[in-house]
Structures are given as C-alpha cells and as structure tokens.
N, C-alpha and C. Protein backbone atom coordinates (compact mmCIF):
# COMPACT_ATOMS: atom_id res chain seq x y z
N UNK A 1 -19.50 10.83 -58.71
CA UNK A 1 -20.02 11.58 -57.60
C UNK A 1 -18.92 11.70 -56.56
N UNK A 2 -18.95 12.77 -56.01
CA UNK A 2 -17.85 12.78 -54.83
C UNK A 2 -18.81 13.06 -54.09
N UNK A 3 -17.83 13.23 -52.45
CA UNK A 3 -18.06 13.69 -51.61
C UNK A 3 -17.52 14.05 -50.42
N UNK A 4 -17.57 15.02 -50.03
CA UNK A 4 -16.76 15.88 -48.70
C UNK A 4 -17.01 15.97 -47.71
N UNK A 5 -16.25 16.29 -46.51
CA UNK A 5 -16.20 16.25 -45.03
C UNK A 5 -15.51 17.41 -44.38
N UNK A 6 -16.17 17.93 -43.79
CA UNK A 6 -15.25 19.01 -43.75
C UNK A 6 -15.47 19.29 -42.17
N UNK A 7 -14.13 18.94 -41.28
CA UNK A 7 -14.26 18.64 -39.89
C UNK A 7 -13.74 20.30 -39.12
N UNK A 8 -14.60 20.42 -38.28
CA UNK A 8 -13.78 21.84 -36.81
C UNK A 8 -13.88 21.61 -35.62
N UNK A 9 -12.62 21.87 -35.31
CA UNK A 9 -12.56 22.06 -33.57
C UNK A 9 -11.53 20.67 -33.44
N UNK A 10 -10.85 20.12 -34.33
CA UNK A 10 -10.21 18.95 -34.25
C UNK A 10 -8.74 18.90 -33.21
N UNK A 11 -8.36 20.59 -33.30
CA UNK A 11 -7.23 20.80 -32.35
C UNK A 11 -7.87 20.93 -31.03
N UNK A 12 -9.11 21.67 -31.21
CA UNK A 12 -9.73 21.86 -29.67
C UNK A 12 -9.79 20.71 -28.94
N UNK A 13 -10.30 19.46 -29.71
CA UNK A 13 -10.52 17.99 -29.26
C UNK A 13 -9.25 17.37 -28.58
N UNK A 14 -8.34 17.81 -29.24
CA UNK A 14 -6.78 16.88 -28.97
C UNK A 14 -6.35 18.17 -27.86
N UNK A 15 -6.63 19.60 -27.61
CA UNK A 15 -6.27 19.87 -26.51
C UNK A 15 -7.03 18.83 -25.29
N UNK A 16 -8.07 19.34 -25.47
CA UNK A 16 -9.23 18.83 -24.92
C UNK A 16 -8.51 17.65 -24.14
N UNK A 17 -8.22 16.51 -25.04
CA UNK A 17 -7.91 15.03 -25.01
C UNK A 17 -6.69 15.23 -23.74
N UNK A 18 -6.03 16.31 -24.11
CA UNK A 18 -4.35 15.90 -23.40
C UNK A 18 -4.53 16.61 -21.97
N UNK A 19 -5.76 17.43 -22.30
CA UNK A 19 -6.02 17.82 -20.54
C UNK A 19 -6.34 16.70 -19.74
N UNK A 20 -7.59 16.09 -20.25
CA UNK A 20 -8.05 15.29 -19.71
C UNK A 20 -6.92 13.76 -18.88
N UNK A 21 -5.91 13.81 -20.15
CA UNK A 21 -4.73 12.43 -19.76
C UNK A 21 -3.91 13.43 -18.84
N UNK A 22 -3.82 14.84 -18.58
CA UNK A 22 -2.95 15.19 -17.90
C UNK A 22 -3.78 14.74 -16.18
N UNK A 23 -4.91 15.09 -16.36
CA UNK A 23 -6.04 15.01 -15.07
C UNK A 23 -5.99 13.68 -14.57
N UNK A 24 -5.89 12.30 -15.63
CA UNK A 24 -6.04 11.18 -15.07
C UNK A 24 -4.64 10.78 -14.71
N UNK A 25 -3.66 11.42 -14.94
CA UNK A 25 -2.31 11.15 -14.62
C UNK A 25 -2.12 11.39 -12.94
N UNK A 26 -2.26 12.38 -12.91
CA UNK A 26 -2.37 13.68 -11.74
C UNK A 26 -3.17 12.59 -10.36
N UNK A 27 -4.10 11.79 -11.13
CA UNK A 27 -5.28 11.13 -10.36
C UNK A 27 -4.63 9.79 -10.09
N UNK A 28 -4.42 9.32 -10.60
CA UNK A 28 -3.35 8.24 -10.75
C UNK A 28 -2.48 8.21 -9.64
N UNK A 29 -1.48 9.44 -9.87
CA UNK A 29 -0.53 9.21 -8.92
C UNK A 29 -0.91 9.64 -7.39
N UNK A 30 -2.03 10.42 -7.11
CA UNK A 30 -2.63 11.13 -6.03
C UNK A 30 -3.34 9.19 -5.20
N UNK A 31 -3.79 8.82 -6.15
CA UNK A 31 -4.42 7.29 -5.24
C UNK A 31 -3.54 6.34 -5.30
N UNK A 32 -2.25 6.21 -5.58
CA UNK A 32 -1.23 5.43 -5.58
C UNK A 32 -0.28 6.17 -4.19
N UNK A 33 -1.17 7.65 -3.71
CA UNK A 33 -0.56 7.64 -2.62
C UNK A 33 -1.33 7.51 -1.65
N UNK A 34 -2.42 8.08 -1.79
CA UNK A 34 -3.38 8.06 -1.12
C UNK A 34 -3.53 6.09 -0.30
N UNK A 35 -3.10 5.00 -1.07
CA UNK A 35 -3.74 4.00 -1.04
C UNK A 35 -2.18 3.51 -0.51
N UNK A 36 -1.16 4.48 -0.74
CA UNK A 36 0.48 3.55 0.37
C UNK A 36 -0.34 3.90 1.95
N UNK A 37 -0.65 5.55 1.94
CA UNK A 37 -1.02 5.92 3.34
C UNK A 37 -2.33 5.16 4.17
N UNK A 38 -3.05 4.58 3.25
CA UNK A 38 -3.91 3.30 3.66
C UNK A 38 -3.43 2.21 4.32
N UNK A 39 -2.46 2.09 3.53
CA UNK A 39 -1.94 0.45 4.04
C UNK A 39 -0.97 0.84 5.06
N UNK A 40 -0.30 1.91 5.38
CA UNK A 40 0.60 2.21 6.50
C UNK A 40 -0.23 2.28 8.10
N UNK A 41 -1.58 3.00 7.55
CA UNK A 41 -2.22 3.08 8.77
C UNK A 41 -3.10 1.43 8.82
N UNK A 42 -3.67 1.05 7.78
CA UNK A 42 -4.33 -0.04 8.68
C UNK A 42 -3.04 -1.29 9.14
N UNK A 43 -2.08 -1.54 8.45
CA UNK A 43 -1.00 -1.74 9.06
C UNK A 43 -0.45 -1.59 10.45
N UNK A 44 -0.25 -0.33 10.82
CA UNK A 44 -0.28 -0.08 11.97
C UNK A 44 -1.58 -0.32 13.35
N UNK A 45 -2.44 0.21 12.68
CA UNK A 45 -3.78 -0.60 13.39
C UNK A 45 -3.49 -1.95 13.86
N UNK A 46 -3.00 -2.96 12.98
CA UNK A 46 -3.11 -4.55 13.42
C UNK A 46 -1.84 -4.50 14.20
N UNK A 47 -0.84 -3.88 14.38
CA UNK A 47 0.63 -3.85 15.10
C UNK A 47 0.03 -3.22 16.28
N UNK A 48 -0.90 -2.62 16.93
CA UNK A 48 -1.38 -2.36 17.79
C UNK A 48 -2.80 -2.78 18.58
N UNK A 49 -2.71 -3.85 18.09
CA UNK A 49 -4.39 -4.44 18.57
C UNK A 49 -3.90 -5.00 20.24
N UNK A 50 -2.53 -5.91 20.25
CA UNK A 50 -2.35 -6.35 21.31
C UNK A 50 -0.58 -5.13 22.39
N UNK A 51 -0.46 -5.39 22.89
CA UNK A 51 0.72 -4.89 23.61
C UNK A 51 1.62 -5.62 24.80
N UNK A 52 2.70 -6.09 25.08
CA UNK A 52 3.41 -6.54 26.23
C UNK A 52 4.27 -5.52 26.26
N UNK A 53 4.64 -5.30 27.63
CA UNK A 53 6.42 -5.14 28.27
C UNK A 53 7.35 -5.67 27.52
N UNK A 54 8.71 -5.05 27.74
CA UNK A 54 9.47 -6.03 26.90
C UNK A 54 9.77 -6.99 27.57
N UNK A 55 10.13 -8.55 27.36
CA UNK A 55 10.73 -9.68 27.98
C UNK A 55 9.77 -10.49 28.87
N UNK A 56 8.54 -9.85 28.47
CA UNK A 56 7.59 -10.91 29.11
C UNK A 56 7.20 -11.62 27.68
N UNK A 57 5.97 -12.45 28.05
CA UNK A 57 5.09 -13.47 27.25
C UNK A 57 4.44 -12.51 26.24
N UNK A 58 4.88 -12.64 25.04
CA UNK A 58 3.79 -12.02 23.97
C UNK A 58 1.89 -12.49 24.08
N UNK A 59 0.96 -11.67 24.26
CA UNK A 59 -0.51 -12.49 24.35
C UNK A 59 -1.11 -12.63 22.79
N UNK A 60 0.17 -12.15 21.80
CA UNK A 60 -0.32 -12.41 20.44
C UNK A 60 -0.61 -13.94 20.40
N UNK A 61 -1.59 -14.37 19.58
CA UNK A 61 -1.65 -15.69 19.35
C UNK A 61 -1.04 -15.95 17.62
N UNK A 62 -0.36 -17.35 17.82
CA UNK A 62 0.39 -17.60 16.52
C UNK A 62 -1.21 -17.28 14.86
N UNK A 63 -0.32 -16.86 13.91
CA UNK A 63 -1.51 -16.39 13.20
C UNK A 63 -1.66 -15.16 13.33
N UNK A 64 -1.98 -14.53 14.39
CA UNK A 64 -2.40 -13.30 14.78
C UNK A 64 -0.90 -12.02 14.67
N UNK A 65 -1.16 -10.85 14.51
CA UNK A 65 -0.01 -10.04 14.06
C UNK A 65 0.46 -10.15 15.30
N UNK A 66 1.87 -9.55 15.51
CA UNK A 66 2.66 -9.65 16.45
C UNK A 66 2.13 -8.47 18.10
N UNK A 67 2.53 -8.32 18.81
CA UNK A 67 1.94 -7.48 19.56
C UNK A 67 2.99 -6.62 20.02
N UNK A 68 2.37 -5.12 20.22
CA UNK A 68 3.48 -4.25 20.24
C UNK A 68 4.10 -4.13 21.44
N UNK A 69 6.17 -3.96 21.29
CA UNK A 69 6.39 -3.98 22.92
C UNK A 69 6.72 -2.57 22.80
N UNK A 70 7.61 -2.33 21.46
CA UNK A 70 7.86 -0.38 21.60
C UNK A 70 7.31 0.09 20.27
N UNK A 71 7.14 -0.23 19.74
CA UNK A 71 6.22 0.22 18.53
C UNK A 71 7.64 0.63 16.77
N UNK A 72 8.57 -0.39 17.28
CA UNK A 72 9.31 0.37 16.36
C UNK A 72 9.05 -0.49 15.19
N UNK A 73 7.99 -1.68 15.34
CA UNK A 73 7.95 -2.53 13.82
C UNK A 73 6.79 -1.49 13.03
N UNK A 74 6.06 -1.10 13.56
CA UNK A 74 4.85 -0.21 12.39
C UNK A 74 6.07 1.32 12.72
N UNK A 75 6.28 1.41 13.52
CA UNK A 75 7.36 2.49 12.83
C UNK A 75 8.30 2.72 12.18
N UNK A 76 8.45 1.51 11.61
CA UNK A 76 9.33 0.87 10.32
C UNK A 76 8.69 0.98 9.20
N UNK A 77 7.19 0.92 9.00
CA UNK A 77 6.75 0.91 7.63
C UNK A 77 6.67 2.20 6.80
N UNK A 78 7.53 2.14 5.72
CA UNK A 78 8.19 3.04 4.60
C UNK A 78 7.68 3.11 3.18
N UNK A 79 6.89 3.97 3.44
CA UNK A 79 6.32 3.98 1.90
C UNK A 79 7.38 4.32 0.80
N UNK A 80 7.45 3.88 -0.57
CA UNK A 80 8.04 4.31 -1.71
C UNK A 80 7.10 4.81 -2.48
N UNK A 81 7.33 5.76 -3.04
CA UNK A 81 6.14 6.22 -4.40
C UNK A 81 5.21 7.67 -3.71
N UNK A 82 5.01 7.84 -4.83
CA UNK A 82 4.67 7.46 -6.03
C UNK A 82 5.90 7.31 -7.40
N UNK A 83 6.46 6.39 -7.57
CA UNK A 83 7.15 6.55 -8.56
C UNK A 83 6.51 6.70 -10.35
N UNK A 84 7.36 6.94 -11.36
CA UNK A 84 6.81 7.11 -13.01
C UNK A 84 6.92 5.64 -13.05
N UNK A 85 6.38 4.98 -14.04
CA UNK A 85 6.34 2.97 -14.01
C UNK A 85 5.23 3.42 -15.06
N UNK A 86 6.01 3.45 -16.36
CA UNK A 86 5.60 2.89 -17.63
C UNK A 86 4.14 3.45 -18.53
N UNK A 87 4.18 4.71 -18.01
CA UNK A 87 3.22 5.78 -18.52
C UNK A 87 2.36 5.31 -17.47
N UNK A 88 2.47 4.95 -15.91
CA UNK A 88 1.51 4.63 -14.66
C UNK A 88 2.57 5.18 -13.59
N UNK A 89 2.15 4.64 -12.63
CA UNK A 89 2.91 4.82 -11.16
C UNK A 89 2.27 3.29 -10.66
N UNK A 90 3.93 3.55 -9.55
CA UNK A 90 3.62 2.41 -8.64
C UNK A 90 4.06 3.35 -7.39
N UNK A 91 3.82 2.26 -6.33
CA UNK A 91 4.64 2.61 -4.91
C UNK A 91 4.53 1.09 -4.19
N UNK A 92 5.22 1.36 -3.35
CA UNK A 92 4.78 0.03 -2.08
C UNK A 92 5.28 0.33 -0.81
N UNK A 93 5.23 0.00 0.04
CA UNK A 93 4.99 -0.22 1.20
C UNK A 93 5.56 -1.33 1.81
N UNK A 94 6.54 -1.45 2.71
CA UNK A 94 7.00 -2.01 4.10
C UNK A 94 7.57 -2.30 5.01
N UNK A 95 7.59 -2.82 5.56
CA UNK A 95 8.82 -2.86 6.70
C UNK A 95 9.99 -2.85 7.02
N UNK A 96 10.85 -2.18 7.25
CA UNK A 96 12.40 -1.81 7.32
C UNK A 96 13.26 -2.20 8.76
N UNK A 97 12.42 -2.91 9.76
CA UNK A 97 13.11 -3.13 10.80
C UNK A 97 13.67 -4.52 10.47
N UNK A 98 15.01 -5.21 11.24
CA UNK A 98 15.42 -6.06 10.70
C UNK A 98 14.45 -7.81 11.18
N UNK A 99 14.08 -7.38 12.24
CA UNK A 99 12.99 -8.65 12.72
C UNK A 99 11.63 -8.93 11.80
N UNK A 100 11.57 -7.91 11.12
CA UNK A 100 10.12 -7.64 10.40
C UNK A 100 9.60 -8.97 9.69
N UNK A 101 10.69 -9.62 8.48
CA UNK A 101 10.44 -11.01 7.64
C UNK A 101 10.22 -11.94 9.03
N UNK A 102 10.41 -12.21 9.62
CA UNK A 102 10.66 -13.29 10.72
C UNK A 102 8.95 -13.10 11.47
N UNK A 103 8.94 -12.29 12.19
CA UNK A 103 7.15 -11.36 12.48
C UNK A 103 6.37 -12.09 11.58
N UNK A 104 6.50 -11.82 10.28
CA UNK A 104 5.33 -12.13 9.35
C UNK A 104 5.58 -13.34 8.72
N UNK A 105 6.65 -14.36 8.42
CA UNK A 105 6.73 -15.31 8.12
C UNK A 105 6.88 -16.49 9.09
N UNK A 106 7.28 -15.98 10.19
CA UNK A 106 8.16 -17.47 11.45
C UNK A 106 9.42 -17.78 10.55
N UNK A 107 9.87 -18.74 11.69
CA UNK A 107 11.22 -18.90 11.63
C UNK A 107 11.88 -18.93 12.67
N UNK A 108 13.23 -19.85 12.50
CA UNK A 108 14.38 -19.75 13.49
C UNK A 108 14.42 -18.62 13.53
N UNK A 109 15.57 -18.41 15.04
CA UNK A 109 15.92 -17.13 15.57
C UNK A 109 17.26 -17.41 16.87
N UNK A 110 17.64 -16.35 17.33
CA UNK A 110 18.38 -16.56 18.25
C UNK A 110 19.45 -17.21 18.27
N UNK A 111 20.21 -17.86 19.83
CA UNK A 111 21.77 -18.23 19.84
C UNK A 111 21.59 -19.64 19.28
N UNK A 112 21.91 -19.90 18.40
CA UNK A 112 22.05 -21.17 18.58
C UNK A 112 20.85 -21.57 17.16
N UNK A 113 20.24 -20.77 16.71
CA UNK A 113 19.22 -20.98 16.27
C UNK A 113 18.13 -22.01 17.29
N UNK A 114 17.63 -21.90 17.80
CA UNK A 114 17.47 -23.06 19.07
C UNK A 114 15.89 -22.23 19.23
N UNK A 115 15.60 -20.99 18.74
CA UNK A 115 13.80 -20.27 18.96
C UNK A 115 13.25 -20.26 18.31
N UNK A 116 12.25 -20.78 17.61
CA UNK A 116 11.11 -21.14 16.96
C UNK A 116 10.11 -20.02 16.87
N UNK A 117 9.67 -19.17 15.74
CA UNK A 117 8.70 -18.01 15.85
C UNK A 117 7.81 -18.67 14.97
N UNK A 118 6.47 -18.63 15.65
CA UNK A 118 5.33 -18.65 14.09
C UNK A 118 5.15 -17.22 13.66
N UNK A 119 5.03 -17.82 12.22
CA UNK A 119 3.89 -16.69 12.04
C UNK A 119 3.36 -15.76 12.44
N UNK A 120 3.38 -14.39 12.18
CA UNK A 120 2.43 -13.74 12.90
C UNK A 120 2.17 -12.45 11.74
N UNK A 121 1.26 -12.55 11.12
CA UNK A 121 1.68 -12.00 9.88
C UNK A 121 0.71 -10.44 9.75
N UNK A 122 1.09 -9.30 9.76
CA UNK A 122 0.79 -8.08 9.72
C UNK A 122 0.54 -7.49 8.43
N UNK A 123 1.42 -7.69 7.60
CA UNK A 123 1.41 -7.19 6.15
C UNK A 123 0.55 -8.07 4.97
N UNK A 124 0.26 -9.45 5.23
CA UNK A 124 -0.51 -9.61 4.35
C UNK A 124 -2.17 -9.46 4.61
N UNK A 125 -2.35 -9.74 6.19
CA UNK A 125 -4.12 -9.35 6.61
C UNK A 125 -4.39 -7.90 5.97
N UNK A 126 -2.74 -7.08 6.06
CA UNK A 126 -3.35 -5.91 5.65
C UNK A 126 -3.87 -5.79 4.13
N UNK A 127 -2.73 -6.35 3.43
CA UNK A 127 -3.29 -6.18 2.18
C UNK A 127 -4.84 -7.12 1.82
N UNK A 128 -5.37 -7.47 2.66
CA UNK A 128 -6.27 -8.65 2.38
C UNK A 128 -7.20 -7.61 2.24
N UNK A 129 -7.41 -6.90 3.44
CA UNK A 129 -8.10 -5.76 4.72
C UNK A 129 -8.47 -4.68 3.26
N UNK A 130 -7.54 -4.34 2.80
CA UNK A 130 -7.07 -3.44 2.14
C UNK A 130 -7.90 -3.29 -0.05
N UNK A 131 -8.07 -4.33 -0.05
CA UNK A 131 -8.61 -4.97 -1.76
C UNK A 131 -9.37 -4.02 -2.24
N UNK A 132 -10.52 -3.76 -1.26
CA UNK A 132 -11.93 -3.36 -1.70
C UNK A 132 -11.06 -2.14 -1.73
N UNK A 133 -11.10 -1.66 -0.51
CA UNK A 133 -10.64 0.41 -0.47
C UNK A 133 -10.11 0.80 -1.70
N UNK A 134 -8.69 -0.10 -2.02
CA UNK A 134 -7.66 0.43 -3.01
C UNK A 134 -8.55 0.71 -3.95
N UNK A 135 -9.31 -0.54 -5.06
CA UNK A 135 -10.12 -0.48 -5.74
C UNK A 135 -10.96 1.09 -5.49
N UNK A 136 -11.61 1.09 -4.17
CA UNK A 136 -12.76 2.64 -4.88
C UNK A 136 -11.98 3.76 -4.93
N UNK A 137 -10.30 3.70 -4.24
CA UNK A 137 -9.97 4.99 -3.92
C UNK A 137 -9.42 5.39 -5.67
N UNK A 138 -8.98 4.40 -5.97
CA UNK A 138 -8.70 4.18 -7.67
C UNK A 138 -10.10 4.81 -8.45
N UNK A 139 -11.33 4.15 -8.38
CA UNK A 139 -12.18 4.83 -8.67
C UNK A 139 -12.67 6.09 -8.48
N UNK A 140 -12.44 6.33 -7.49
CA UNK A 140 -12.99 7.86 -6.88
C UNK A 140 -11.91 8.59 -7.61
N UNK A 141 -10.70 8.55 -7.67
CA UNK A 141 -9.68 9.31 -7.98
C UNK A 141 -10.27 9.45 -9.48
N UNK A 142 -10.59 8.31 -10.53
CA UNK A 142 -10.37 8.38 -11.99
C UNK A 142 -11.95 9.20 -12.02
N UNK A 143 -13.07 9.17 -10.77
CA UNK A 143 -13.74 9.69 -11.52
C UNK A 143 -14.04 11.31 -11.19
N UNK A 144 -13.48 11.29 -9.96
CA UNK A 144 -13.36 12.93 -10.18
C UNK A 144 -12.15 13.58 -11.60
N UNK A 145 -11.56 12.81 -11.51
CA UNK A 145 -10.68 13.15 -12.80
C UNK A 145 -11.32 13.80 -14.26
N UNK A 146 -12.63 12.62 -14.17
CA UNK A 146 -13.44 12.58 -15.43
C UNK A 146 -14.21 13.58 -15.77
C-alpha cells in the first residue's frame, strides 16, 4: 500500500514566514530604541529632582542622585544603538562627562586626593525604575509586529 501527500502554498508560507521575521526585526530594533530614549529621559528626571548654585552645599543626600548645578551630567547621557548584535540588536546608554563614574560610584577626588564623594547613584535607580517598561515596550513592539 502506498501513500501520498501532496502539499500547496509551501512558497507562499516561507514568503509569508520571512515577512513576518522581517516585521519582528524592524520591531526589535524600533524598542531597543525606543527603550535607550526611556532610560535617557527617566535618567534625566532623577539628575533633576534636586538643584544648587555652583560652589555651594549640594542638598543631594548621600544615596540619592546627585543634584543639578548646570545640567551638563544628564547632558552627557549618549545613547549607542541600535546596533546589528547577532541576528538581534543592542544599544546602551551613558554618561560621557568625566565626573560621571565618581557621581554614581563615590570616591576620592580633588588636590591631594584629600575629598571624599559618596555615592550618589543616577544610572542604576534608573535602570531599576526602568525593568517593568523595557519588558512591555519589548512586548508591545513584538506584538504589534505579530
């Protein structure tokens, strides 16, 4: 006994297929930007919660992000990407002024090394801030895609 199969529309399917990976590509890289310009602005948000003059007393408290005197540390933050990364995209995001590691980690400073900075950390509350959004904007992106 035999028996046969006899399949149509198999090219239609594999067009079909490569639209669809072209759409989730497209989607992909659209929330990999969509989600740098997230983190630049809520970023900036926390670089602006507090403010001093220059050369007075910062009212940031240690822990707390730094407080703005001219605004050039969130006007430092530099998105990369969307770059190609391995049939995906990446990008990232951050700070380019030279005080920036020091802001968010503490540390010596100054003549002598002789100034003591805590902590005051901007970039990781953001990414904390940040978990849930990335996640739906990822979703929203793959499912309008779909």
């Amino acid at each position: 006994m035999s028996f046969g199969v006899e399949v149509h529309g198999a090219d239609e399917l594999a067009s079909a297929l490569d639209r669809l990976k072209t759409r989730v590509h497209e989607a992909t890289r659209r929330a990999v930007q969509t989600a740098m310009g997230s983190a630049q602005e809520q970023a900036q948000v926390l670089l602006s919660l507090t403010s001093h003059p220059p050369r007075t007393p910062t009212p940031s408290t240690p822990g707390s992000p730094p407080s703005r005197i001219t605004g050039a540390l969130g006007g430092s933050l530099s998105p990369t990407g969307p770059l190609d990364s391995d049939g995906g995209y990446t990008g990232q995001i951050g700070p380019t002024a030279v005080y920036a590691r020091i802001q968010e980690l503490g540390g010596v400073t100054g003549a002598g090394h002789r100034t003591r900075l805590p902590p005051r950390p901007y970039m990781r509350p953001t990414y904390d801030l940040l978990r849930g959004r990335v996640a739906r904007i990822f979703a929203d992106a793959w499912r309008s895609a779909l």
